[in-house]
N, C-alpha and C. Protein backbone atom coordinates (compact mmCIF):
# COMPACT_ATOMS: atom_id res chain seq x y z
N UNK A 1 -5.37 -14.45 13.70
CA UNK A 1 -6.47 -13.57 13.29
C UNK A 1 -6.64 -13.64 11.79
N UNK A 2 -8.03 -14.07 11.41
CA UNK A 2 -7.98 -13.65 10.09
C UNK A 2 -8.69 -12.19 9.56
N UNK A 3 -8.83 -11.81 8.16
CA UNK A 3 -8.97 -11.09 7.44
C UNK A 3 -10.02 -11.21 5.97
N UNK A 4 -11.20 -11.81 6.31
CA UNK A 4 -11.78 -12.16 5.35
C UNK A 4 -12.10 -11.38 3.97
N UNK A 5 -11.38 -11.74 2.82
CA UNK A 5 -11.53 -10.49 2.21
C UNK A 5 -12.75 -10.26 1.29
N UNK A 6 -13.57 -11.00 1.82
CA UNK A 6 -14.99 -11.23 1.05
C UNK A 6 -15.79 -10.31 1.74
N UNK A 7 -15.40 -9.70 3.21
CA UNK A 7 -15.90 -8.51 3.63
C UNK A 7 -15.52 -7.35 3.62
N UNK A 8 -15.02 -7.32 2.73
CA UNK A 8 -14.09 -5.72 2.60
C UNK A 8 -14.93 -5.59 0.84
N UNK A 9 -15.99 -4.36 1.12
CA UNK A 9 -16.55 -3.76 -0.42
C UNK A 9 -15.03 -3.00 -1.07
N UNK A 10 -15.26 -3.49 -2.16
CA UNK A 10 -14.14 -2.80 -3.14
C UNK A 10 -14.84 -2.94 -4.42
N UNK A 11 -15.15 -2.49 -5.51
CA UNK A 11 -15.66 -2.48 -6.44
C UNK A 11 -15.31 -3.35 -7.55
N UNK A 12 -13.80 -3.51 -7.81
CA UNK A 12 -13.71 -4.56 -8.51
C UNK A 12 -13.48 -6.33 -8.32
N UNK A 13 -13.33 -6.23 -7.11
CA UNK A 13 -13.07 -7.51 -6.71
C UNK A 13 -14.45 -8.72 -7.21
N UNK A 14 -13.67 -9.59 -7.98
CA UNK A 14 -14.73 -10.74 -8.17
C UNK A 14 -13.72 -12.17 -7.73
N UNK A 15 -14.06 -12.87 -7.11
CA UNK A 15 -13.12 -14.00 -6.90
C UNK A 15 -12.95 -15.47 -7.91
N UNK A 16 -14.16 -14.75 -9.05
CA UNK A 16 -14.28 -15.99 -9.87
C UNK A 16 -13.79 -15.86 -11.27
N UNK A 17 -13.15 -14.98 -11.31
CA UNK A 17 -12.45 -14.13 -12.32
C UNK A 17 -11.22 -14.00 -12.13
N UNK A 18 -10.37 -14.56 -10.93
CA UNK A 18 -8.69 -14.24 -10.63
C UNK A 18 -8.50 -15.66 -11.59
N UNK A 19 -7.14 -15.11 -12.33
CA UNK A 19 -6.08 -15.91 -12.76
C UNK A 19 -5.05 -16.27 -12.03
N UNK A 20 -4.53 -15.02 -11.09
CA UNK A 20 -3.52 -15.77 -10.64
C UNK A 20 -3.90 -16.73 -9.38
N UNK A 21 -2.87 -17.11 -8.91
CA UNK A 21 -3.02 -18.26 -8.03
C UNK A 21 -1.75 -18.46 -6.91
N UNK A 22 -0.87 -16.63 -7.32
CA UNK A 22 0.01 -16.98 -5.70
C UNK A 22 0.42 -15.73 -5.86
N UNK A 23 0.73 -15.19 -4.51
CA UNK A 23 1.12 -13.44 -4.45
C UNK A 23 2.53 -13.67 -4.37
N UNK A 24 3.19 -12.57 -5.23
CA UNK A 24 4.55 -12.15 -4.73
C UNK A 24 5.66 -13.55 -5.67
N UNK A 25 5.19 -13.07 -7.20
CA UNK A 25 5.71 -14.01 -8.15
C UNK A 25 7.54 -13.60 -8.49
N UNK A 26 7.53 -12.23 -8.01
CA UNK A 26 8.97 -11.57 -8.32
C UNK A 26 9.51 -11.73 -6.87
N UNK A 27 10.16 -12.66 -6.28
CA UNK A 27 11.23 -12.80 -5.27
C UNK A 27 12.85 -12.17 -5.60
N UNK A 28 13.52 -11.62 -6.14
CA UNK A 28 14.87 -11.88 -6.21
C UNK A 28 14.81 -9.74 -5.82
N UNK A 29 15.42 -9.54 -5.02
CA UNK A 29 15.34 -8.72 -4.47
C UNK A 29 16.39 -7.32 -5.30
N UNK A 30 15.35 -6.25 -5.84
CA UNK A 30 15.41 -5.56 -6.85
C UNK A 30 16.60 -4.37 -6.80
N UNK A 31 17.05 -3.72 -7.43
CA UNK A 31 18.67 -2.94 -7.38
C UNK A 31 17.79 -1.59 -6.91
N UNK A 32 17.80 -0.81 -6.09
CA UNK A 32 17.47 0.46 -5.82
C UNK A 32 17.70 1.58 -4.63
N UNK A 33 18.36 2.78 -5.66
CA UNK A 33 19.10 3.74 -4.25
C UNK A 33 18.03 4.19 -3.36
N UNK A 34 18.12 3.41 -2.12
CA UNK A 34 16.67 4.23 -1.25
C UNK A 34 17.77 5.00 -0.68
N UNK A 35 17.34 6.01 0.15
CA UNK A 35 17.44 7.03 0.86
C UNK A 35 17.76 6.45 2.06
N UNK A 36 18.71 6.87 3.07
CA UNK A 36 19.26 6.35 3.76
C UNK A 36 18.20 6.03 5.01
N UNK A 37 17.09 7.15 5.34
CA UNK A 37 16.30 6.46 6.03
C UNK A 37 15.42 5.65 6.13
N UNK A 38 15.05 4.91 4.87
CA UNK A 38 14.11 3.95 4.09
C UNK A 38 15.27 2.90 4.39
N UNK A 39 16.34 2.83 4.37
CA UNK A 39 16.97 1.33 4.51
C UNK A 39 16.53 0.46 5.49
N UNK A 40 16.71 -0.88 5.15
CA UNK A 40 15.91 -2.17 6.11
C UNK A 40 17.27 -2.80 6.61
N UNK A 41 17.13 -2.71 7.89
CA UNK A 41 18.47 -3.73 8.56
C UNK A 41 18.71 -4.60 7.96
N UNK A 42 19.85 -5.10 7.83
CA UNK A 42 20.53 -6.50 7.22
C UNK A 42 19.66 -7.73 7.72
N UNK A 43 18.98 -7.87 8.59
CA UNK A 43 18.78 -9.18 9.38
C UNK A 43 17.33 -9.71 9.27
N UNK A 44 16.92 -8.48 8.06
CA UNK A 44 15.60 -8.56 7.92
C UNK A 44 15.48 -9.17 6.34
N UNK A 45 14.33 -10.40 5.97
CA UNK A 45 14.89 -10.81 4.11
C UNK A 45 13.75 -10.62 3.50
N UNK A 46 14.37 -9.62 1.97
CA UNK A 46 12.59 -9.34 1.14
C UNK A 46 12.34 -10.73 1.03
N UNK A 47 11.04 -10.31 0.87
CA UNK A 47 10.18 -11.62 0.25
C UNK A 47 9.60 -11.44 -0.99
N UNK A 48 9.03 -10.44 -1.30
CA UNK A 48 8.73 -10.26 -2.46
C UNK A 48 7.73 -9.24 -3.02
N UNK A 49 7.72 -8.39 -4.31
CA UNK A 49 7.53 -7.17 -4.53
C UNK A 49 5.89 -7.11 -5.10
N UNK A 50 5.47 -6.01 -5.30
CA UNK A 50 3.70 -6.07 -5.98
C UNK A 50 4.21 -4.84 -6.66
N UNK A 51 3.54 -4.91 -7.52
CA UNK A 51 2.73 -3.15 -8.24
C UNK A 51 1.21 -2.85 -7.84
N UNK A 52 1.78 -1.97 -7.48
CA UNK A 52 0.05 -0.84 -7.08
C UNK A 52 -0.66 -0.38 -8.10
N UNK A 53 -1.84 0.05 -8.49
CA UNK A 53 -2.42 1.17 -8.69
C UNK A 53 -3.43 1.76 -8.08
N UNK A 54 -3.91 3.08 -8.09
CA UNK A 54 -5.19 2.76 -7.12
C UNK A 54 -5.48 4.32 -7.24
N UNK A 55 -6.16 4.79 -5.93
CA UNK A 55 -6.09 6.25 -5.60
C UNK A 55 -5.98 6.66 -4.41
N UNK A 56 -5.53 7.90 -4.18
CA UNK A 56 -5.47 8.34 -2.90
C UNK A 56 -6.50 9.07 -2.61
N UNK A 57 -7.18 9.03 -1.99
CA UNK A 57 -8.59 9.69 -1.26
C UNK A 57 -8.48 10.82 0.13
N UNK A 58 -8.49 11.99 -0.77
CA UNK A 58 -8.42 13.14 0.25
C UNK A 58 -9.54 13.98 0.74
N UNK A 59 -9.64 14.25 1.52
CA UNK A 59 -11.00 14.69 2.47
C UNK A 59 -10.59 16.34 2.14
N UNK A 60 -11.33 17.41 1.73
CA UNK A 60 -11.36 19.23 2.10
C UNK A 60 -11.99 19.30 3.32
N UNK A 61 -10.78 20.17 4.42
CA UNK A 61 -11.33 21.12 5.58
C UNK A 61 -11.11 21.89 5.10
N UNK A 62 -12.28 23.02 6.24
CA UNK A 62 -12.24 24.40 5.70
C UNK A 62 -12.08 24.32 7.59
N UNK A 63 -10.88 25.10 7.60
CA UNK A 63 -10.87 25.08 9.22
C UNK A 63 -11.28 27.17 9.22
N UNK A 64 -11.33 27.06 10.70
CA UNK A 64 -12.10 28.25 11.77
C UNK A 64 -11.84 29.56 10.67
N UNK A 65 -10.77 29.66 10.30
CA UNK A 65 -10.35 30.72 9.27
C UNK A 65 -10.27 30.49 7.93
N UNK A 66 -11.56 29.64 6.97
CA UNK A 66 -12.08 29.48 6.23
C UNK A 66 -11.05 29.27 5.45
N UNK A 67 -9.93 28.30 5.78
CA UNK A 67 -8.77 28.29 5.06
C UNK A 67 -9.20 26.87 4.44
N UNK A 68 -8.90 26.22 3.50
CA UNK A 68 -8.94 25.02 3.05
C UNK A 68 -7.55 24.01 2.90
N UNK A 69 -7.43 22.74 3.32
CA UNK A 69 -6.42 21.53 3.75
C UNK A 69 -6.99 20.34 3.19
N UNK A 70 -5.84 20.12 2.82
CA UNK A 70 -6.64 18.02 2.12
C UNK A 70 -6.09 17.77 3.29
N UNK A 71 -6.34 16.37 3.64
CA UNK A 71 -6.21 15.33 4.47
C UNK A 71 -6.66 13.62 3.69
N UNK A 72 -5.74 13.09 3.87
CA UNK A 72 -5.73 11.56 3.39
C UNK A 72 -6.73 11.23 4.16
N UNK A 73 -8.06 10.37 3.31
CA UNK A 73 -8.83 10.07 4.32
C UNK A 73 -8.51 8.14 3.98
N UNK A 74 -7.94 7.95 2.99
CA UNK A 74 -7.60 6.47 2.94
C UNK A 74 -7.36 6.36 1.44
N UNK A 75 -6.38 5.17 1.40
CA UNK A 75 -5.46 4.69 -0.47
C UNK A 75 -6.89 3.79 -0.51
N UNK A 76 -7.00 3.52 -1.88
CA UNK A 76 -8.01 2.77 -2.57
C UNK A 76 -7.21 1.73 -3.88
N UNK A 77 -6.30 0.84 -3.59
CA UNK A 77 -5.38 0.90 -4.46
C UNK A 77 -5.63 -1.14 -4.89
N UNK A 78 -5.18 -1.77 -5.97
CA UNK A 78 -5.04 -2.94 -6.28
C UNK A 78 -3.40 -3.10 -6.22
N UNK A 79 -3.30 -4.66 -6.34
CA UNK A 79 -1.69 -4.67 -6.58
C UNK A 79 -1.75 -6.01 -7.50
N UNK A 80 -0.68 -6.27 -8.25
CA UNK A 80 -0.46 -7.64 -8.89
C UNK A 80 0.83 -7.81 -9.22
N UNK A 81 1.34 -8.84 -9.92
CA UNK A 81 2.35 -9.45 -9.27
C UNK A 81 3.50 -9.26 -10.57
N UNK A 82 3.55 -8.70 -11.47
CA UNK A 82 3.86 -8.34 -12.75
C UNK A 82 3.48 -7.45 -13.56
N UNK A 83 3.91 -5.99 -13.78
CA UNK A 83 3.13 -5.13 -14.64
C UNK A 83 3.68 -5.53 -16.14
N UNK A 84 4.71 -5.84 -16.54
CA UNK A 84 4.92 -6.26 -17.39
C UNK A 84 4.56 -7.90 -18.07
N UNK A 85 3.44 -8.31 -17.45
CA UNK A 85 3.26 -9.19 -17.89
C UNK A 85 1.73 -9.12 -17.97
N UNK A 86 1.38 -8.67 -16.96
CA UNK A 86 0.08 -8.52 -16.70
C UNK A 86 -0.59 -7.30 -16.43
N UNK A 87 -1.89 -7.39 -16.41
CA UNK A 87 -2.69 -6.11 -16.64
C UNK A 87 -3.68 -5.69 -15.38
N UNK A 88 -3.56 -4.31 -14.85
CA UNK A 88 -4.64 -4.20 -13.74
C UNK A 88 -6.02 -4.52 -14.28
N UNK A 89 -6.39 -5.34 -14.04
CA UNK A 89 -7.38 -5.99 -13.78
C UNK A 89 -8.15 -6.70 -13.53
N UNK A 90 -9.29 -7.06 -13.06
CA UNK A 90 -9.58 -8.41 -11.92
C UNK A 90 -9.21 -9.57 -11.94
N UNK A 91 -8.38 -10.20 -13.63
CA UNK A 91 -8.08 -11.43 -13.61
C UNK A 91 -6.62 -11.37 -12.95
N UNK A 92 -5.89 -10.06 -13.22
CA UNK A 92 -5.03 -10.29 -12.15
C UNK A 92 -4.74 -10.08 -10.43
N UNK A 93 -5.40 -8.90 -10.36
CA UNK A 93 -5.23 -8.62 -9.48
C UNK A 93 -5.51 -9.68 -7.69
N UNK A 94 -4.06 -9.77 -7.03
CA UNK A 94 -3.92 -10.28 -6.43
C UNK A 94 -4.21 -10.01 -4.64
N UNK A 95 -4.04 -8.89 -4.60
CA UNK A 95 -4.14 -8.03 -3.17
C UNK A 95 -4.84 -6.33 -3.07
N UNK A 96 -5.48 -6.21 -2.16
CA UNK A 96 -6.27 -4.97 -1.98
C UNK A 96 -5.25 -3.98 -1.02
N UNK A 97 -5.65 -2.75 -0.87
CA UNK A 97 -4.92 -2.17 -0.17
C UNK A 97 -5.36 -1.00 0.29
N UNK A 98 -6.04 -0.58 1.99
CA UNK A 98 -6.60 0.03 1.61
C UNK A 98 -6.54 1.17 3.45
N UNK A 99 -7.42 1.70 4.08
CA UNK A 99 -6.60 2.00 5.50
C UNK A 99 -8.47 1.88 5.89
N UNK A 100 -7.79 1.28 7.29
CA UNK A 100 -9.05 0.80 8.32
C UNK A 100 -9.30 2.61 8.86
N UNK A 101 -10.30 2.20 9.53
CA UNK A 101 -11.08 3.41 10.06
C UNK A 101 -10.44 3.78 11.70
N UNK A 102 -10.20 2.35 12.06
CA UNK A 102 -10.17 2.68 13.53
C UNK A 102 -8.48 2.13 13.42
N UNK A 103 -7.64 2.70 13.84
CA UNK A 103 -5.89 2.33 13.66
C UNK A 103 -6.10 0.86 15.14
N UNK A 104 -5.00 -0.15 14.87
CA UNK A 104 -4.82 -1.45 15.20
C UNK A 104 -3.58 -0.40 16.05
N UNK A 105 -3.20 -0.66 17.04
CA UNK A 105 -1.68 -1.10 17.71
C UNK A 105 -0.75 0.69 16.68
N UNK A 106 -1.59 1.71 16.12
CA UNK A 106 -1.15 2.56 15.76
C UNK A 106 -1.25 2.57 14.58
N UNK A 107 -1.58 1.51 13.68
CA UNK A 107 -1.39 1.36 12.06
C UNK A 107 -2.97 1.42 11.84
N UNK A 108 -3.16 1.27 10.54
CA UNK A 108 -4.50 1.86 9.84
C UNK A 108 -3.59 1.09 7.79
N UNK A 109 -2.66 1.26 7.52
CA UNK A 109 -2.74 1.14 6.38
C UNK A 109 -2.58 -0.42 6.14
N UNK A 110 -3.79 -0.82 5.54
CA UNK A 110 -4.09 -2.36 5.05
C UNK A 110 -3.43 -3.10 4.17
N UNK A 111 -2.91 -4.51 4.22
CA UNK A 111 -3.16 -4.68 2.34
C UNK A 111 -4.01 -6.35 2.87
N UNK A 112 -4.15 -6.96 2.15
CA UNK A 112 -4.93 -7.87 2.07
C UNK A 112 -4.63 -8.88 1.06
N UNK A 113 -5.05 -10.16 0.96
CA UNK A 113 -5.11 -10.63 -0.35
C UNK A 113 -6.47 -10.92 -0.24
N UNK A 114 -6.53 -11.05 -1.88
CA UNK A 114 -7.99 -11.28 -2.38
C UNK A 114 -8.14 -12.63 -3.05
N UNK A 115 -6.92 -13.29 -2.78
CA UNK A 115 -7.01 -15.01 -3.44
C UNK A 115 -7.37 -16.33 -2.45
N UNK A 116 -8.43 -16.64 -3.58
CA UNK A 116 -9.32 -17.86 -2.61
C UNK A 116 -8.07 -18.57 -2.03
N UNK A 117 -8.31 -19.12 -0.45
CA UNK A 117 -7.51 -20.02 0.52
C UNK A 117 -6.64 -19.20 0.96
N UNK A 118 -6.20 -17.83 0.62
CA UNK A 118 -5.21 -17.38 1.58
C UNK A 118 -6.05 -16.13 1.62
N UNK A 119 -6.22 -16.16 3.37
CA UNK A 119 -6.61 -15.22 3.94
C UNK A 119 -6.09 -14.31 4.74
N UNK A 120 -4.93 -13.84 4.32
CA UNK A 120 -3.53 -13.40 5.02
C UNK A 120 -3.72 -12.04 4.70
N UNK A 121 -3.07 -11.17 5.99
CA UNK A 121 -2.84 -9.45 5.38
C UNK A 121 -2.30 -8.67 6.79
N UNK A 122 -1.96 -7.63 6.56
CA UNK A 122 -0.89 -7.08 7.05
C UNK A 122 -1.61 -5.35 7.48
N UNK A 123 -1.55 -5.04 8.58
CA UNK A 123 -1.90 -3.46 8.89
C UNK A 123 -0.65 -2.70 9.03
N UNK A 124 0.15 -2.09 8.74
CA UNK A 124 0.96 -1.06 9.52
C UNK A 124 1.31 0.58 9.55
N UNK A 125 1.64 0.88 10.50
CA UNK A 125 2.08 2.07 10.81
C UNK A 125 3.40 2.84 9.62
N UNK A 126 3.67 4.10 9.36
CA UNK A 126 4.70 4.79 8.85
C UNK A 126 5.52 4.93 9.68
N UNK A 127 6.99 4.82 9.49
CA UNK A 127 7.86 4.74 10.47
C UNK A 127 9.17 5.54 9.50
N UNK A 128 9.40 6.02 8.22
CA UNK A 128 10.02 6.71 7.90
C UNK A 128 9.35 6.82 6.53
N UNK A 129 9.64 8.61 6.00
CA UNK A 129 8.97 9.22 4.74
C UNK A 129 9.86 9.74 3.88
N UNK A 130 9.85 9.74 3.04
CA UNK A 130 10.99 10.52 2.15
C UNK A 130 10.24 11.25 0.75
N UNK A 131 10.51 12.77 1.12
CA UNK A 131 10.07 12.87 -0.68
C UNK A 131 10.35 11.94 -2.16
N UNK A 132 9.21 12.14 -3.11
CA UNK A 132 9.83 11.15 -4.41
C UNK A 132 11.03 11.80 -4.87
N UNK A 133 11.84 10.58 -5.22
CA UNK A 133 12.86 11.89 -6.15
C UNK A 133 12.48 12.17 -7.41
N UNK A 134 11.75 11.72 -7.84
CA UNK A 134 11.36 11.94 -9.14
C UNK A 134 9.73 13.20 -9.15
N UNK A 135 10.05 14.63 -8.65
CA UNK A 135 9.21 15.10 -8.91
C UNK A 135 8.14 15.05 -7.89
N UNK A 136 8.51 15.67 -6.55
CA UNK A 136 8.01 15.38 -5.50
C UNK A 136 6.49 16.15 -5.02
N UNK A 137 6.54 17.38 -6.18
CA UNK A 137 5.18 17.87 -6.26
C UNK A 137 3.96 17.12 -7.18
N UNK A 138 4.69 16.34 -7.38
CA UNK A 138 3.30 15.45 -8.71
C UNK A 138 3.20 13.92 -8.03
N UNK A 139 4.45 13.78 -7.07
CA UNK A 139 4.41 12.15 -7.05
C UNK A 139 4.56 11.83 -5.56
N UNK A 140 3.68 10.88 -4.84
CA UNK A 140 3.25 10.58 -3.25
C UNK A 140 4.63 10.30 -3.13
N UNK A 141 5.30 10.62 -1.10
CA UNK A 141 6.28 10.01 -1.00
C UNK A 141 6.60 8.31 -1.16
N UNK A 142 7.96 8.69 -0.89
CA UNK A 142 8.22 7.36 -1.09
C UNK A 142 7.76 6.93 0.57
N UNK A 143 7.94 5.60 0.92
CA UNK A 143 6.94 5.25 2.76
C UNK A 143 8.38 4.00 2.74
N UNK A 144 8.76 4.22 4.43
CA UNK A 144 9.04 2.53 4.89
C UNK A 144 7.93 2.53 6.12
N UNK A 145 6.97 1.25 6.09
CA UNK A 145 5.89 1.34 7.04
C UNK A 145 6.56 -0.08 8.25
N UNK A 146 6.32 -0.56 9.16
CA UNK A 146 6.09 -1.61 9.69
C UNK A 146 5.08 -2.14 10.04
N UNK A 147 4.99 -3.37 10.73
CA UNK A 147 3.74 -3.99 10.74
C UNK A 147 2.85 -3.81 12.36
N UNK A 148 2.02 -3.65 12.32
CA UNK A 148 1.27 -3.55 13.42
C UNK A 148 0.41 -4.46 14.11
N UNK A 149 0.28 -5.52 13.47
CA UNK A 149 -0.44 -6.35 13.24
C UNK A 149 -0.78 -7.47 11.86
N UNK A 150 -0.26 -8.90 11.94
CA UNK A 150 -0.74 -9.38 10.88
C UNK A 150 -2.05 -10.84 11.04
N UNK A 151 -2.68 -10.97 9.65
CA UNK A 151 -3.53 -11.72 9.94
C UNK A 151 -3.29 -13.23 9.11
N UNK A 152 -3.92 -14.12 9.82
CA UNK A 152 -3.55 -15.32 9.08
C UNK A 152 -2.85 -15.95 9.82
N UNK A 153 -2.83 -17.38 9.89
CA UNK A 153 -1.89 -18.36 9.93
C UNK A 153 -1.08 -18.66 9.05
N UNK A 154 -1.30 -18.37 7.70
CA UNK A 154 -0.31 -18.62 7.00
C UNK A 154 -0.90 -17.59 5.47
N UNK A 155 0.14 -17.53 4.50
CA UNK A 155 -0.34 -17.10 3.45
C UNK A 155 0.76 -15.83 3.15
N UNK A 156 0.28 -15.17 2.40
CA UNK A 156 1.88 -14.22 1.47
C UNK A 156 1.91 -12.84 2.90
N UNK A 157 0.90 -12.87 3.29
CA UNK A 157 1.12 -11.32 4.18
C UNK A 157 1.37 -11.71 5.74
N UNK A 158 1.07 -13.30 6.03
CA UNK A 158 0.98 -13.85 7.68
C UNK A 158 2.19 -13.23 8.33
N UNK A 159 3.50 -13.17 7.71
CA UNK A 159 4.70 -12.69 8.51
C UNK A 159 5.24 -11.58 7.69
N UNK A 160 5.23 -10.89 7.02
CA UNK A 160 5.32 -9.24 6.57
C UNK A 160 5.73 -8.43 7.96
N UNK A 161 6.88 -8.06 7.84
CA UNK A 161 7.17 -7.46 8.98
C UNK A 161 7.36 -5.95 8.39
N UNK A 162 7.71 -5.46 7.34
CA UNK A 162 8.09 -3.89 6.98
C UNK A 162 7.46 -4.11 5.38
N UNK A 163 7.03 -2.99 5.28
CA UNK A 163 6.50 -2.89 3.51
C UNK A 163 7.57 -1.38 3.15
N UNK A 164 7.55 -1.12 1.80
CA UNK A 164 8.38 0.00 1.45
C UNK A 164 7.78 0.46 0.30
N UNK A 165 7.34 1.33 0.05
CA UNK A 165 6.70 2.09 -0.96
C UNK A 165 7.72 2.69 -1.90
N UNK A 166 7.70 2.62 -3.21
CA UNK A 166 8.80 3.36 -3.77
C UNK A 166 8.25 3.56 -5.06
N UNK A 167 9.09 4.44 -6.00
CA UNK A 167 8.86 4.54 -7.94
C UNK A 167 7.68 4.57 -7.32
N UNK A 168 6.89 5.66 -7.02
CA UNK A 168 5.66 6.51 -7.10
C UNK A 168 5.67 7.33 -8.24
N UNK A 169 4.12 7.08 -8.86
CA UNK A 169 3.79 7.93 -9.73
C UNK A 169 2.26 8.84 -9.10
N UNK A 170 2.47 10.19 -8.99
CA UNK A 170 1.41 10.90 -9.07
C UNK A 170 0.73 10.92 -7.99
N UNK A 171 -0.54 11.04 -7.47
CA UNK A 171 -1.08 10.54 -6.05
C UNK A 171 -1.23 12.21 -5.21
N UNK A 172 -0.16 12.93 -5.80
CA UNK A 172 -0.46 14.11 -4.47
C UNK A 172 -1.51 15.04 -4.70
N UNK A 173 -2.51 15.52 -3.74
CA UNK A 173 -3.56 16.14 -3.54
C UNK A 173 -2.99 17.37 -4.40
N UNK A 174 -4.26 17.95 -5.11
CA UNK A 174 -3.88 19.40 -5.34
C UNK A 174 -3.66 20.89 -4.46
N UNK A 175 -3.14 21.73 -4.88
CA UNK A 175 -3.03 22.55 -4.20
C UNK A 175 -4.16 22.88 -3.09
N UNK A 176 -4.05 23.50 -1.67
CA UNK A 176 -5.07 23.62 -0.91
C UNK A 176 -5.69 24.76 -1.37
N UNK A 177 -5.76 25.91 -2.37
CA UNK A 177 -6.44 27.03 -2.82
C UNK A 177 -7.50 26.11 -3.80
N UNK A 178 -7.30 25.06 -3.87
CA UNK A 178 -8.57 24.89 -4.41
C UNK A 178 -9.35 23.59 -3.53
N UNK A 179 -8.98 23.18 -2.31
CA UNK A 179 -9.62 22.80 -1.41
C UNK A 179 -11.53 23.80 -1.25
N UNK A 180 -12.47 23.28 -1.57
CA UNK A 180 -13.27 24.06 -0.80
C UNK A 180 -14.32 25.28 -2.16
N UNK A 181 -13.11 24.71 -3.37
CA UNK A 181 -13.70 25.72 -4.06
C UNK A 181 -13.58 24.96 -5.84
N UNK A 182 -12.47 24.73 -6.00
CA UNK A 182 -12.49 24.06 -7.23
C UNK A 182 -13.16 21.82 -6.81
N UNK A 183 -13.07 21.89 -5.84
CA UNK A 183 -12.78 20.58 -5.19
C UNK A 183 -13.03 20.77 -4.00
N UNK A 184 -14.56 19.79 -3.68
CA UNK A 184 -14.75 19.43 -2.01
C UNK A 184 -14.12 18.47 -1.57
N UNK A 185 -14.34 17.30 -1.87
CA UNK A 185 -12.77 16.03 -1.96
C UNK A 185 -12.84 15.51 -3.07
N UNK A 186 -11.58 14.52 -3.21
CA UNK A 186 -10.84 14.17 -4.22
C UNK A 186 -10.53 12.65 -3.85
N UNK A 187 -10.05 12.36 -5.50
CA UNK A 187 -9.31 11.10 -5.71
C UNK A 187 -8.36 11.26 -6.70
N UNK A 188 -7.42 10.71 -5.95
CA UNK A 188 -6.30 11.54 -6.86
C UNK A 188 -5.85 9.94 -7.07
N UNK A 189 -5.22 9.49 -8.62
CA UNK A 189 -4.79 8.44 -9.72
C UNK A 189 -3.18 8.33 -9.01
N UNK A 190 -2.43 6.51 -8.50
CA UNK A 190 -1.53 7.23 -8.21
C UNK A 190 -1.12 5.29 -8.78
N UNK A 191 0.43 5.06 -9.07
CA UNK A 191 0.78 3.59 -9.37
C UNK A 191 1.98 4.03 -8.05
N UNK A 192 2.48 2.78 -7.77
CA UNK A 192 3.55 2.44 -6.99
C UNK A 192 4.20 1.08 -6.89
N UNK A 193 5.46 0.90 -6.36
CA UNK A 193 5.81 -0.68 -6.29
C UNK A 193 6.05 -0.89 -5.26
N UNK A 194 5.52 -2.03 -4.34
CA UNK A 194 5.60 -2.10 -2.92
C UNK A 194 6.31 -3.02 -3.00
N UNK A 195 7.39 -3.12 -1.96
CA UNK A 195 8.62 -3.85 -1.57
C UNK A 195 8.13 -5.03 -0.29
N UNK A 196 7.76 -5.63 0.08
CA UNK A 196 7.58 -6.80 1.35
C UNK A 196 8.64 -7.75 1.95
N UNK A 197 8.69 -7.62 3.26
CA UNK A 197 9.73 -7.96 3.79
C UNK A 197 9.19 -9.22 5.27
N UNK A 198 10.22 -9.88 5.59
CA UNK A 198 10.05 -10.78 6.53
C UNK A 198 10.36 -11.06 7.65
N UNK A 199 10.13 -11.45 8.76
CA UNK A 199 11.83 -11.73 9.99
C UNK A 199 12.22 -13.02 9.47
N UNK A 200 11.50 -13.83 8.19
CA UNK A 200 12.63 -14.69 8.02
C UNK A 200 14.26 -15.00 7.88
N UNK A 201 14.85 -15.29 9.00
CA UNK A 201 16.53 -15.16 8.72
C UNK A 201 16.53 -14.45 9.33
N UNK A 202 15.66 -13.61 10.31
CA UNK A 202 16.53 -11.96 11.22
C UNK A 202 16.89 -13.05 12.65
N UNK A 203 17.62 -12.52 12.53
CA UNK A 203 19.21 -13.02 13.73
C UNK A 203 17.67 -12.39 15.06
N UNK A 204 18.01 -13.52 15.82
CA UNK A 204 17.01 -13.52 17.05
C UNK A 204 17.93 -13.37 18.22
N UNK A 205 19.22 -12.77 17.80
CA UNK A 205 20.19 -12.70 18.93
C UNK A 205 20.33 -11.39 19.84
């Protein structure tokens, strides 16, 4: 299945303006205390990491008792392959990321690449959540998602079997007292570093 990413509107995407020329330039798999339910079986091997930025897009209900609730209505986010080297923006940016309307096999959250010849990308489901530790009222959880579906024959996302969200900055909806009144919906500013993983090497035993 592919994933054409020339049909997905996103505002900054231009394809004649990318510099880079391969996703997932940081392979060597990074030092960090996850939380014991975010851990990835042994049998499973990273492949390699992105930085996010983007926003989180929250919808205001005002349900039956005129109470007001955000609700995620979908991330709006870029990723590239080096923040320290490189800069969000269209010459770098390598992959989109974003959630389908109608959920695949249970999943809804996208990523995509946006580099000419690889038409590869990945949908999946949340399968464990953990507050940030760093300040869990200002900053989205941390996510281990799996895959629900991937697209492509080949390319950086064709075999992505688990993604891991982590070092979140910011992203969480504001309080619901101002659902409805300070704020009908929102976009809330959020960075993250996504972790990508493979069944390359997972023991088929």
């Amino acid at each position: 299945m592919a994933f054409k990413a020339d049909k997905v509107q996103h505002p900054y995407y231009d394809k004649h303006v990318i510099l880079s020329t391969v996703i997932g330039t940081k392979t060597e798999q990074p030092m960090l205390d996850l939380p014991e339910n975010l851990t990835i079986p042994h049998d499973y091997k990273f492949k390699f990491l992105l930085y996010a930025r983007g926003f989180q897009i929250y919808n205001c209900k005002i349900d039956k008792d005129h109470v007001g609730n955000w609700t995620l209505a979908t991330p709006d986010a870029h990723l590239i392959n080096d923040d320290e080297t490189e800069k969000f923006s269209p010459h770098f940016q390598v992959a989109y990321h974003f959630g389908l309307k109608e959920p695949i096999n249970g999943g809804s959250s996208t990523w995509i690449s946006i580099l000419p010849g690889d038409e590869s990308g990945v949908t999946t489901r949340t399968i464990a959540t953990n507050e940030a530790p760093n300040d869990p009222k200002k900053n989205i959880p941390w996510l281990l998602t799996e895959a629900t579906v991937n697209y492509g024959d080949h390319g950086a996302f064709h075999d992505i079997t688990h993604l891991l969200r982590v070092k979140t900055r910011n992203g969480v909806a504001p309080p619901n007292e101002s659902c409805g009144t300070t704020y009908k919906d929102g976009s809330f500013y959020f960075n993250a570093i996504r972790l990508k993983l493979s069944n390359e090497g997972q023991n088929k035993n």
